[in-house]
Protein backbone atom coordinates (compact mmCIF):
# COMPACT_ATOMS: atom_id res chain seq x y z
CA UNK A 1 -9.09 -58.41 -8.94
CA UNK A 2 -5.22 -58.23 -8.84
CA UNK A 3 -5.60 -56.33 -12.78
CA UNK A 4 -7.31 -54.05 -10.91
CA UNK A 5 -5.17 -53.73 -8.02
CA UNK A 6 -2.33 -52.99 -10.09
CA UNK A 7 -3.54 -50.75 -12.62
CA UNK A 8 -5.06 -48.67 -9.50
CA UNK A 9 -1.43 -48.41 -7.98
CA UNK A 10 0.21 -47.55 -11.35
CA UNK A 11 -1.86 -44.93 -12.11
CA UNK A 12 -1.19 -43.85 -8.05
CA UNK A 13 2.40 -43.59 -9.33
CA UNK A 14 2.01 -41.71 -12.66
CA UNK A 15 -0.44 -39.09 -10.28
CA UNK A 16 2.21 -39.09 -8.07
CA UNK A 17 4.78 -38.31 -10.85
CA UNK A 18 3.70 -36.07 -12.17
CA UNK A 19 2.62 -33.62 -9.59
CA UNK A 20 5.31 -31.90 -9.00
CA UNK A 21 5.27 -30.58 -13.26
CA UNK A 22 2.10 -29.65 -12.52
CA UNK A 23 2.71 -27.59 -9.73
CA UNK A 24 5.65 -26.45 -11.56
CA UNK A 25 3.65 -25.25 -14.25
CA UNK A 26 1.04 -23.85 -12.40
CA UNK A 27 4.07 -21.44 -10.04
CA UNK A 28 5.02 -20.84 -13.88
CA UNK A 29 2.04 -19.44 -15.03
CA UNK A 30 1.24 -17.79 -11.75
CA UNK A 31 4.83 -15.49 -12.58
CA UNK A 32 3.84 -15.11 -16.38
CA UNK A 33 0.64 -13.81 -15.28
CA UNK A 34 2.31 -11.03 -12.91
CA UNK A 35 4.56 -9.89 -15.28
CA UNK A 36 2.06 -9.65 -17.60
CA UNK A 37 0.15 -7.32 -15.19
CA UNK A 38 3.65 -5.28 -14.95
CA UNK A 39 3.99 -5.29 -18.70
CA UNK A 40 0.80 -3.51 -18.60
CA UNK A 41 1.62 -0.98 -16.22
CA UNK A 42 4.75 -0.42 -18.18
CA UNK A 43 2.68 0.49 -21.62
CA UNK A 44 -0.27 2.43 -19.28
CA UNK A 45 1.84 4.78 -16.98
CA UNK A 46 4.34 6.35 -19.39
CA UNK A 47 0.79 7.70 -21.63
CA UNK A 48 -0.29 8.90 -18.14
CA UNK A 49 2.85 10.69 -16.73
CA UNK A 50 3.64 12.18 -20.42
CA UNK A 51 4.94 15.85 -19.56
CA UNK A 52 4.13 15.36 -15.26
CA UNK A 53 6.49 16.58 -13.07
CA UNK A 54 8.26 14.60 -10.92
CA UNK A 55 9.14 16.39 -7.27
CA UNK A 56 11.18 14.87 -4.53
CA UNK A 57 10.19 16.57 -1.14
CA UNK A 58 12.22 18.80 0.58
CA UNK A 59 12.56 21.60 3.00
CA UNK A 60 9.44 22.64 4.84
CA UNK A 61 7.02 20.45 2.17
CA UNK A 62 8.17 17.62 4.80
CA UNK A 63 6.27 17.83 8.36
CA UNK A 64 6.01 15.28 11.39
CA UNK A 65 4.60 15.96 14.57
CA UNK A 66 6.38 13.89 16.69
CA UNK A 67 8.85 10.96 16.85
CA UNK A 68 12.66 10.32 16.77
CA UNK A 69 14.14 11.39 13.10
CA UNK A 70 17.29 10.34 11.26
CA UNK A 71 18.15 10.71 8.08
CA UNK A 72 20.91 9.06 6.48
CA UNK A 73 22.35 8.24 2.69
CA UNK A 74 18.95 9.14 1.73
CA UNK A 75 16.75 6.85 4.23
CA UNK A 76 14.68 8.06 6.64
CA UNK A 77 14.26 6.52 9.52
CA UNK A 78 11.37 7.21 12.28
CA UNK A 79 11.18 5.18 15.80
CA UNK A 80 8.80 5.35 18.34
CA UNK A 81 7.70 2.82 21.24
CA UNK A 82 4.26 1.49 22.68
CA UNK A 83 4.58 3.74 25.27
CA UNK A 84 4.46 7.04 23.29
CA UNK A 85 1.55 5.17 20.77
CA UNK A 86 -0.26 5.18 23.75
CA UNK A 87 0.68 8.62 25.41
CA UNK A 88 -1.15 10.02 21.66
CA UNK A 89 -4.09 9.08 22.05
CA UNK A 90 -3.57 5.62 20.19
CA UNK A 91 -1.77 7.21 17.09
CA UNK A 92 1.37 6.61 15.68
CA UNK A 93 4.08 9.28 14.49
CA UNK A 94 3.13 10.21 10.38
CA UNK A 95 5.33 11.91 8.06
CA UNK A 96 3.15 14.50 5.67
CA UNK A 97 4.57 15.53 2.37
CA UNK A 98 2.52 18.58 1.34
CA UNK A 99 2.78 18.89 -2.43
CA UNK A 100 -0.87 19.19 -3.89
CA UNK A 101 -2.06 17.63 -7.09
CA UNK A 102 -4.80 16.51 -8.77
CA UNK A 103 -3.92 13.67 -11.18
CA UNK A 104 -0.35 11.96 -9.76
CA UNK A 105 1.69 9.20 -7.87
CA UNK A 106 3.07 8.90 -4.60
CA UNK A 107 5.52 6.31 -4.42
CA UNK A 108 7.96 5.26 -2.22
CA UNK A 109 10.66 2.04 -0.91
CA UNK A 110 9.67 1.42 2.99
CA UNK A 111 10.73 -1.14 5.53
CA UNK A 112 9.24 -2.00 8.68
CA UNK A 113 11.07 -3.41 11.66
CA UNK A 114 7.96 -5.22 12.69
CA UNK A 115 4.87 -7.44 10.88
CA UNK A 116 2.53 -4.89 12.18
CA UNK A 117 0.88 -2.43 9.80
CA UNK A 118 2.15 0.80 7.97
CA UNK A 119 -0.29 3.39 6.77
CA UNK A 120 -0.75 5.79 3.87
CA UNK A 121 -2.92 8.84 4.16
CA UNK A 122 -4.12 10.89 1.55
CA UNK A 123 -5.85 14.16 2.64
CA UNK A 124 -7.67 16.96 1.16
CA UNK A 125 -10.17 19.95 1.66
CA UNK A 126 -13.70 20.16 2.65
CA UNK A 127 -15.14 24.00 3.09
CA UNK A 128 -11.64 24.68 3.25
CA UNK A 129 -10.44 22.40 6.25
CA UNK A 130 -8.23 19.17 5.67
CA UNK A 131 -10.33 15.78 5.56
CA UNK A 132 -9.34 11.90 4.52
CA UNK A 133 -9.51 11.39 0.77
CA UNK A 134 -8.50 7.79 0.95
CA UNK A 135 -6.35 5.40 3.24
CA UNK A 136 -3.92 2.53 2.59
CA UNK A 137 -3.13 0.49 5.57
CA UNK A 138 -0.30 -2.34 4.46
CA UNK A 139 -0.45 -5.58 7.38
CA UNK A 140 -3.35 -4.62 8.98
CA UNK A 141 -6.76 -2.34 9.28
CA UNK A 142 -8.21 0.63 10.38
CA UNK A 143 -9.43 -0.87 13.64
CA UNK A 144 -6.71 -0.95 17.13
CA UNK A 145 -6.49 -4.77 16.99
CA UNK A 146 -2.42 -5.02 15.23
CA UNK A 147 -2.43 -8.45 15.48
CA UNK A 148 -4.62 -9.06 12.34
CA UNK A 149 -1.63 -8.26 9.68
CA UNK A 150 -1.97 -10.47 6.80
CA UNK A 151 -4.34 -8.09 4.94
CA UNK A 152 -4.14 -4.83 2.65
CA UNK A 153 -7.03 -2.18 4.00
CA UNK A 154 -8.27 0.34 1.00
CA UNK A 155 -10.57 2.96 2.93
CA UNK A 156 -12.53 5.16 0.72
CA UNK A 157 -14.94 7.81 2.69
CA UNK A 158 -18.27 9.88 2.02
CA UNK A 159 -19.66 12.47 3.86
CA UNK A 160 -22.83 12.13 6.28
CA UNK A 161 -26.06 14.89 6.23
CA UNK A 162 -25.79 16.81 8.95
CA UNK A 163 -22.37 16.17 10.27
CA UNK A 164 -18.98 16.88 9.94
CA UNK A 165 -17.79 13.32 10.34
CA UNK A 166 -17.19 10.80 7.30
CA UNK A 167 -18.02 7.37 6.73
CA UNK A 168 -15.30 5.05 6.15
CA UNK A 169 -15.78 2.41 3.84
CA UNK A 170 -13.27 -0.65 4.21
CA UNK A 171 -11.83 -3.41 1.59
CA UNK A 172 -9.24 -5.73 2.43
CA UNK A 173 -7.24 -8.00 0.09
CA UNK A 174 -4.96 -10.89 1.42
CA UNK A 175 -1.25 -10.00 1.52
CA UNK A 176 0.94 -9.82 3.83
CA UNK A 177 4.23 -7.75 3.44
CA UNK A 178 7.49 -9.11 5.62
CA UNK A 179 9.26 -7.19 7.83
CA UNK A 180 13.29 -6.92 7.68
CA UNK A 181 12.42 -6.30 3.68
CA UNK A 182 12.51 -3.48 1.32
CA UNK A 183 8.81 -3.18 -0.08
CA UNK A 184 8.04 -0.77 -3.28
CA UNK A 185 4.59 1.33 -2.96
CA UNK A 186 2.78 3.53 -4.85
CA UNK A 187 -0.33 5.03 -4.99
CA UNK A 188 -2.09 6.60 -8.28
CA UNK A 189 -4.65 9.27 -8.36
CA UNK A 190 -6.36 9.50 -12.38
CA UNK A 191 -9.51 10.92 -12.26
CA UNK A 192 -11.86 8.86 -10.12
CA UNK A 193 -9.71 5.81 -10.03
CA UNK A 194 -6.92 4.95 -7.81
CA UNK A 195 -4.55 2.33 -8.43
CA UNK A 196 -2.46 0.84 -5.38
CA UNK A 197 0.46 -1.28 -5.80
CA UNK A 198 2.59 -2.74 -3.25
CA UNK A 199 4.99 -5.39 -4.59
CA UNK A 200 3.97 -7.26 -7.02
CA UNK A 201 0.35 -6.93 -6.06
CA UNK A 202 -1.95 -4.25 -7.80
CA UNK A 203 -5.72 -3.08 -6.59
CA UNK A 204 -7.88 -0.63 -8.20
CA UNK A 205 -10.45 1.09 -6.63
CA UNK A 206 -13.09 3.46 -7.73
CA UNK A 207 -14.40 6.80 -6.15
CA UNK A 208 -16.23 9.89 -7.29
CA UNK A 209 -14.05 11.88 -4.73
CA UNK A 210 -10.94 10.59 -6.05
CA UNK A 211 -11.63 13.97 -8.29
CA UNK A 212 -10.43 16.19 -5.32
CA UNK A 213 -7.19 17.47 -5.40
CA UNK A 214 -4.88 15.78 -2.98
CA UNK A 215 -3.05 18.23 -0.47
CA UNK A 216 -0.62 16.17 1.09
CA UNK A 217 -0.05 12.51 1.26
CA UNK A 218 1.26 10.72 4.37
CA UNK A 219 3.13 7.41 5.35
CA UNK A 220 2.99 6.34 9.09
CA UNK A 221 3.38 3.64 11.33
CA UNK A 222 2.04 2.66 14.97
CA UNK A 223 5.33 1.53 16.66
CA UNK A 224 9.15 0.42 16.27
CA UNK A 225 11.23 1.47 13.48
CA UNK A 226 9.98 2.77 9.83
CA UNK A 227 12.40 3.54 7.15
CA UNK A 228 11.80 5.14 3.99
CA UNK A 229 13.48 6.21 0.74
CA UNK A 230 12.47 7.26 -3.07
CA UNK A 231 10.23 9.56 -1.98
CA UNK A 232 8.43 10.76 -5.29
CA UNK A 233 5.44 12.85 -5.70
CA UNK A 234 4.66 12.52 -9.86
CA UNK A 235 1.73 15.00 -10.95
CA UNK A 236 0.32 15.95 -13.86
């Protein structure tokens, strides 16, 4: 009985040892594993943006309905409070940059102020009138509850027979990006695949309507401070 006793607390030990390696290793392979999905990128995009144009807004292809503007060294910064969320109807100020492509990129740096959630619109034509093409909300959903912000929402849509409103369908992936931080985004448009990546973190999704040409894309937030830089529209 005291064998036992003792070989059960020295194996205890050895467990116990080595742990942390293991945990090590697995952090280890976790990193390999993301820069192999970068790697991949890095092979994939340059056969996809061979001979696309690369345009940094300017001018009037930049519009915002409302919300107080600065722009310095390049960042642009948008604030807005509760108050004035609420005085539109529940919707936060959006910055539209109207450059229309087909196949293309819209990336971006942002940084919130604030853990609640930032949102990427992508728009285009129906019968000749503007309609969502596909959504991106970063720390949150579609829905008015902000307090939900540990989740990526990708909202795809499809029309409905016999009316002009669209059905919205919603996937979320854990992530949660921190406020206070500079966070790299893009969004790719190739044919009927899009390909999201904020971070380090990459989702694909896959839609018929992903076809359309894209008018404009926008970035938007619901309240406090939003700054962005490295605006870049890239399209075939």
């Amino acid at each position: 009985m005291v064998l036992e006793r003792t070989l059960f607390f020295t194996h205890s030990s050895e467990e116990a040892r080595l742990m942390p390696r293991r945990l090590t290793h697995l952090r280890t392979m976790k990193r390999a594993w993301r820069v192999l999905l970068q790697c991949s990128l890095l092979f994939v995009l340059p056969a996809f943006f061979a001979g696309a144009q690369e345009v940094k807004p300017t001018g009037e292809q930049i519009s915002m309905k409302w919300g107080e503007l600065s722009t310095v060294n390049g960042v642009r910064t948008v604030v807005s409070t509760e108050a004035e969320y609420n005085a539109h109807n529940r919707h936060g100020p959006i910055t539209f940059y109207a450059i229309p492509f087909t196949d293309g990129a819209f990336s971006l740096s942002w940084k919130r102020d604030l853990p609640q959630k930032i949102n990427f619109v992508f728009e285009t034509e129906d019968n000749g009138k503007p309609t969502h093409l596909f959504k991106v909300f970063v720390n949150g959903t579609p829905n008015k509850d902000h307090s939900k912000t540990d989740v990526v929402s990708l909202v795809t849509y499809e029309g409905i027979d016999g009316s002009k409103k669209k059905k919205a369908t919603v996937r979320t992936e854990k992530y949660h990006a921190e406020a206070g931080k500079w966070h790299a985004t893009s969004v790719t448009f190739d044919e009927h695949v899009a390909t999201i990546r904020v971070d380090d973190e990459i989702y694909t999704v896959k839609d018929e309507r992903f076809r359309k040409e894209v008018m404009k894309c926008g970035v938007g937030h619901i309240w406090g401070t939003l700054e962005t830089k490295s605006v870049i529209i890239a399209k075939k």
